[in-house]
C-alpha atoms as a PDB file:
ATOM      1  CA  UNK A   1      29.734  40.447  29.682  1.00  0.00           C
ATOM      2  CA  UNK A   2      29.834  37.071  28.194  1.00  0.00           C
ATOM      3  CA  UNK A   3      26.548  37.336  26.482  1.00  0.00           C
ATOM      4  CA  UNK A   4      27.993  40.233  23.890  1.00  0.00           C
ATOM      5  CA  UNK A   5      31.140  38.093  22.928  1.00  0.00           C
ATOM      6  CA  UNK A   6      31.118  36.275  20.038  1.00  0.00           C
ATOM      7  CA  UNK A   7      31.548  32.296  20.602  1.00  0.00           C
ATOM      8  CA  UNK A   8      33.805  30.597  18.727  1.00  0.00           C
ATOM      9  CA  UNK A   9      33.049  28.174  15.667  1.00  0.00           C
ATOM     10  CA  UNK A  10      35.206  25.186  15.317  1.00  0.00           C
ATOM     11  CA  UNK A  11      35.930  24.652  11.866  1.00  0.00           C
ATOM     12  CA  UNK A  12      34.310  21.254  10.356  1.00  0.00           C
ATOM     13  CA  UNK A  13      36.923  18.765   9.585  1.00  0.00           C
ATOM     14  CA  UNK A  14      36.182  18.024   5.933  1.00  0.00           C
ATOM     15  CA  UNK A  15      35.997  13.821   5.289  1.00  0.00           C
ATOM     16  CA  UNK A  16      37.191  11.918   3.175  1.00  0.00           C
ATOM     17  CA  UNK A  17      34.996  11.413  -0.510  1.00  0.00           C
ATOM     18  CA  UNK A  18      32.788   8.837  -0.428  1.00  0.00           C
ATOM     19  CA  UNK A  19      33.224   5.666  -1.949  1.00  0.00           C
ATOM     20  CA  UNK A  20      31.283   5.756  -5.038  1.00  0.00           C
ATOM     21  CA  UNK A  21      27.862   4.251  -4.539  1.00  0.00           C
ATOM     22  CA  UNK A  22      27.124   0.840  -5.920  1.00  0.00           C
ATOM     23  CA  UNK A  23      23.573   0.131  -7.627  1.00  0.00           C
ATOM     24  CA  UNK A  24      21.317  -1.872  -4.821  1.00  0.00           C
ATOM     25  CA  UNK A  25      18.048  -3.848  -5.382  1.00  0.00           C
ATOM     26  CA  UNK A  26      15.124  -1.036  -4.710  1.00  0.00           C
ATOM     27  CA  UNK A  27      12.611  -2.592  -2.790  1.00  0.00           C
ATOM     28  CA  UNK A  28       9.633  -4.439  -4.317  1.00  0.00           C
ATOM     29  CA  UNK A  29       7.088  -2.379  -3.020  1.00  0.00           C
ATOM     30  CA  UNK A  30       7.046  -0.433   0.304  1.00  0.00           C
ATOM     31  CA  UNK A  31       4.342  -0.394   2.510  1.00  0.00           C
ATOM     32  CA  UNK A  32       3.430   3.740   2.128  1.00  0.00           C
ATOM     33  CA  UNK A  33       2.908   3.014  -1.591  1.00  0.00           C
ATOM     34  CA  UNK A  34       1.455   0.019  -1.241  1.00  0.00           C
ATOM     35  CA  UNK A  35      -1.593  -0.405  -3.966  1.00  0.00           C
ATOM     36  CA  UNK A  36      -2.903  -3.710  -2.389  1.00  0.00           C
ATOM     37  CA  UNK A  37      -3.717  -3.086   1.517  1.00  0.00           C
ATOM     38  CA  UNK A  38      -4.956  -6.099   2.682  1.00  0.00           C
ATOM     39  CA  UNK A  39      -7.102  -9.078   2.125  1.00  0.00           C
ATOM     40  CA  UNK A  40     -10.815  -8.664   2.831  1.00  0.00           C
ATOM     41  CA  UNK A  41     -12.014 -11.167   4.998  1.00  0.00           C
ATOM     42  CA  UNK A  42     -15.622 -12.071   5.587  1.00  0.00           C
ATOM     43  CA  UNK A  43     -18.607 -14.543   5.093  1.00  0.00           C
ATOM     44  CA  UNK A  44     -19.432 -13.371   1.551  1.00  0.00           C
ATOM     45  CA  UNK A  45     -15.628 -12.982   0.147  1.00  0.00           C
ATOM     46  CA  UNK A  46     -15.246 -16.591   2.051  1.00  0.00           C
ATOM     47  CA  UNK A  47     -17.739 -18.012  -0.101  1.00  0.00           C
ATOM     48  CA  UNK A  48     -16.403 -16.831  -3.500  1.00  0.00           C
ATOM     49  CA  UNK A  49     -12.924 -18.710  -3.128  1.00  0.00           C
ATOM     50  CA  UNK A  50     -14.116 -21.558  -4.820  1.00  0.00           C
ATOM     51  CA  UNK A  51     -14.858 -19.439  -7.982  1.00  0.00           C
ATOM     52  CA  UNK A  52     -11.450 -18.699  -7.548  1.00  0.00           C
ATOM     53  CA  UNK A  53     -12.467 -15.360  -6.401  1.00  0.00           C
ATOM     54  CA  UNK A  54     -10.898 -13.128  -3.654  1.00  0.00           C
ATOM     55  CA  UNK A  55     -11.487  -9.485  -2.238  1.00  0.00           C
ATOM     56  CA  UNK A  56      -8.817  -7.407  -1.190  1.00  0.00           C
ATOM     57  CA  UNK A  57      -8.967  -3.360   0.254  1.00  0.00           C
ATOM     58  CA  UNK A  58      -6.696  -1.262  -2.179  1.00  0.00           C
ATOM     59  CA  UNK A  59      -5.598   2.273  -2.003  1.00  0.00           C
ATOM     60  CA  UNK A  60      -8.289   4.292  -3.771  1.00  0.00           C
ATOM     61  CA  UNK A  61      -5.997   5.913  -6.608  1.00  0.00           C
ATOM     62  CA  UNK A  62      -4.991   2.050  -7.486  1.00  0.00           C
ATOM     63  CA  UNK A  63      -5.584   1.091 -11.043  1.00  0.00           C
ATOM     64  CA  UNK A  64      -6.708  -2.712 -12.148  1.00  0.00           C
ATOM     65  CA  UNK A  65      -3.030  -3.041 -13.676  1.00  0.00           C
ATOM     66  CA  UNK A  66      -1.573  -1.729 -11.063  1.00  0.00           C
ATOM     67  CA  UNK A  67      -3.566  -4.387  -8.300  1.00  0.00           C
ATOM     68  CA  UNK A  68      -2.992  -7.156 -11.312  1.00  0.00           C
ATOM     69  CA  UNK A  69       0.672  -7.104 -10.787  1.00  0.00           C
ATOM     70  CA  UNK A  70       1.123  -6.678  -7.064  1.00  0.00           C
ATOM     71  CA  UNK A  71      -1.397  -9.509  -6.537  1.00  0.00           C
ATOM     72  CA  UNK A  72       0.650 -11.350  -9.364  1.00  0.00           C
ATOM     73  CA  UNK A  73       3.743 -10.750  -7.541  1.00  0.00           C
ATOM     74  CA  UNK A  74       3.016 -10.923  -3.719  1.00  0.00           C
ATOM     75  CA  UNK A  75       1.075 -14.421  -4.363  1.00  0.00           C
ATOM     76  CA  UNK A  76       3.013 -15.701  -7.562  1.00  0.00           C
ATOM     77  CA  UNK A  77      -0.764 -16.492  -9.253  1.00  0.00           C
ATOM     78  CA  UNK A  78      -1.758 -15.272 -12.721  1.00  0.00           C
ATOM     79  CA  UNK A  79      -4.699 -12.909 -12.084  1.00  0.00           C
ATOM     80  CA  UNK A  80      -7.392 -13.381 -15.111  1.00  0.00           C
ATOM     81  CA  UNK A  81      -9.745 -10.598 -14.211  1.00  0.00           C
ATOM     82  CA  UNK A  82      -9.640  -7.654 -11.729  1.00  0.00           C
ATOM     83  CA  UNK A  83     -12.919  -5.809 -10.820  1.00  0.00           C
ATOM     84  CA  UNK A  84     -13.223  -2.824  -8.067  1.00  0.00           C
ATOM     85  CA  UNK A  85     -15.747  -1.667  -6.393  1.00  0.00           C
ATOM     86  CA  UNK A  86     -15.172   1.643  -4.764  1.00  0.00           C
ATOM     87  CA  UNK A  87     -17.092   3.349  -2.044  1.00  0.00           C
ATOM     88  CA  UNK A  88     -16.888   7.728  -1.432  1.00  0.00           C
ATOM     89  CA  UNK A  89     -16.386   9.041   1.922  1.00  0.00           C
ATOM     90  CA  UNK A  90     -20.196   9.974   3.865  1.00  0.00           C
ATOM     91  CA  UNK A  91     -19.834  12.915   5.886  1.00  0.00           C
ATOM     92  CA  UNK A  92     -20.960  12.077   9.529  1.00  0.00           C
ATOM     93  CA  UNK A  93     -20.667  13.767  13.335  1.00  0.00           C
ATOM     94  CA  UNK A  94     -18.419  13.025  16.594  1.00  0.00           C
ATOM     95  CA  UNK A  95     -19.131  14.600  19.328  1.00  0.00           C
ATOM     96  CA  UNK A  96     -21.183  17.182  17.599  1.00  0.00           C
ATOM     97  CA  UNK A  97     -18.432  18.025  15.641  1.00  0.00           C
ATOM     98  CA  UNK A  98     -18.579  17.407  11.573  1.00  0.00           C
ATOM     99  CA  UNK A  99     -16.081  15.123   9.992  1.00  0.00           C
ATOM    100  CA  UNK A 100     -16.029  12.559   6.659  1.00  0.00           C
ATOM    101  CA  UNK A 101     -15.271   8.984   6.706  1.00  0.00           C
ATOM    102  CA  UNK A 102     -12.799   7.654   4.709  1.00  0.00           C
ATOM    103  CA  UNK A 103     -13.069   6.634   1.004  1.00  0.00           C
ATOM    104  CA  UNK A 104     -12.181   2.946  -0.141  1.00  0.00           C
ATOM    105  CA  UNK A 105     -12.109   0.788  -2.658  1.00  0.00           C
ATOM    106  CA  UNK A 106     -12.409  -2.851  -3.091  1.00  0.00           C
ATOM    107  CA  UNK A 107     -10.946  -5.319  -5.582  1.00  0.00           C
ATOM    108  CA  UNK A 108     -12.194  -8.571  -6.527  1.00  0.00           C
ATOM    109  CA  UNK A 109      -9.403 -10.532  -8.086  1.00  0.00           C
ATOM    110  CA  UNK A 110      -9.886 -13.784 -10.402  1.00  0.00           C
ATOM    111  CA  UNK A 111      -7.341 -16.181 -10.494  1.00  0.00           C
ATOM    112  CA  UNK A 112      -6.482 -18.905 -13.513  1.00  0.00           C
ATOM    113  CA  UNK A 113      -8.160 -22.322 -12.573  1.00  0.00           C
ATOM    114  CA  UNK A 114      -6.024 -24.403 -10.494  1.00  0.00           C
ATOM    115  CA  UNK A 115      -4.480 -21.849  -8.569  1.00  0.00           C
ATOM    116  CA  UNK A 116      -5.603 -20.514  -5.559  1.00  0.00           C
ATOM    117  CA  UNK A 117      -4.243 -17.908  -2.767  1.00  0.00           C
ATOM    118  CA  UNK A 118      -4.055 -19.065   1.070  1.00  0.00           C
ATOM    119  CA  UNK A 119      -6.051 -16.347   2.639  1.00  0.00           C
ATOM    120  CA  UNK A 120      -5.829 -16.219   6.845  1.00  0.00           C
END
């Protein structure tokens, strides 16, 4: 009948306080709140770079001050002008089942003459 006994609980040791916490660096920006995704590579963003001009996907809630300092800060450029471009989720089919692509948005980021970002 040892389903109808009670088990025993063994009591938790209590530990020692903590050592008081000490203030760390919080980290510059982490990748699930990331504003700035990626850079945008293709023919036509290639052939604005010497305008000084690059594209970059961004989160879709992302403001212009918001890409104007992570751009600032990831490439260590000053960013003169930020425009977006954003694009709303079609609703499309697979496999006969209905679904909704994705929203995005797209930034197109001017930097001060003289500087320039290296792009891969």
């Amino acid at each position: 009948m040892s389903i109808l006994k009670k088990k025993e609980t063994k009591k938790k040791e209590t530990a020692a306080p903590a050592a008081p916490k000490t203030e760390t660096a919080k980290p510059t920006v982490s990748v699930a709140h990331a504003r700035v995704v990626r850079a945008h590579v293709s023919e036509k963003a290639y052939r604005n770079q010497p305008l000084r001009q690059y594209v970059f996907w961004v989160a879709p809630h992302a403001t212009k001050p918001e890409i104007r300092r992570e751009i600032a800060k990831r490439y260590g450029v000053t960013v003169t002008s930020v425009n977006t471009v954003s694009s709303a989720g079609k609703p499309n089919h697979y496999r006969g089942k209905p679904g909704r692509q994705i929203a995005s948005k797209k930034a197109v980021v001017t930097v001060k003459k003289g500087q320039s970002i290296e792009i891969a």
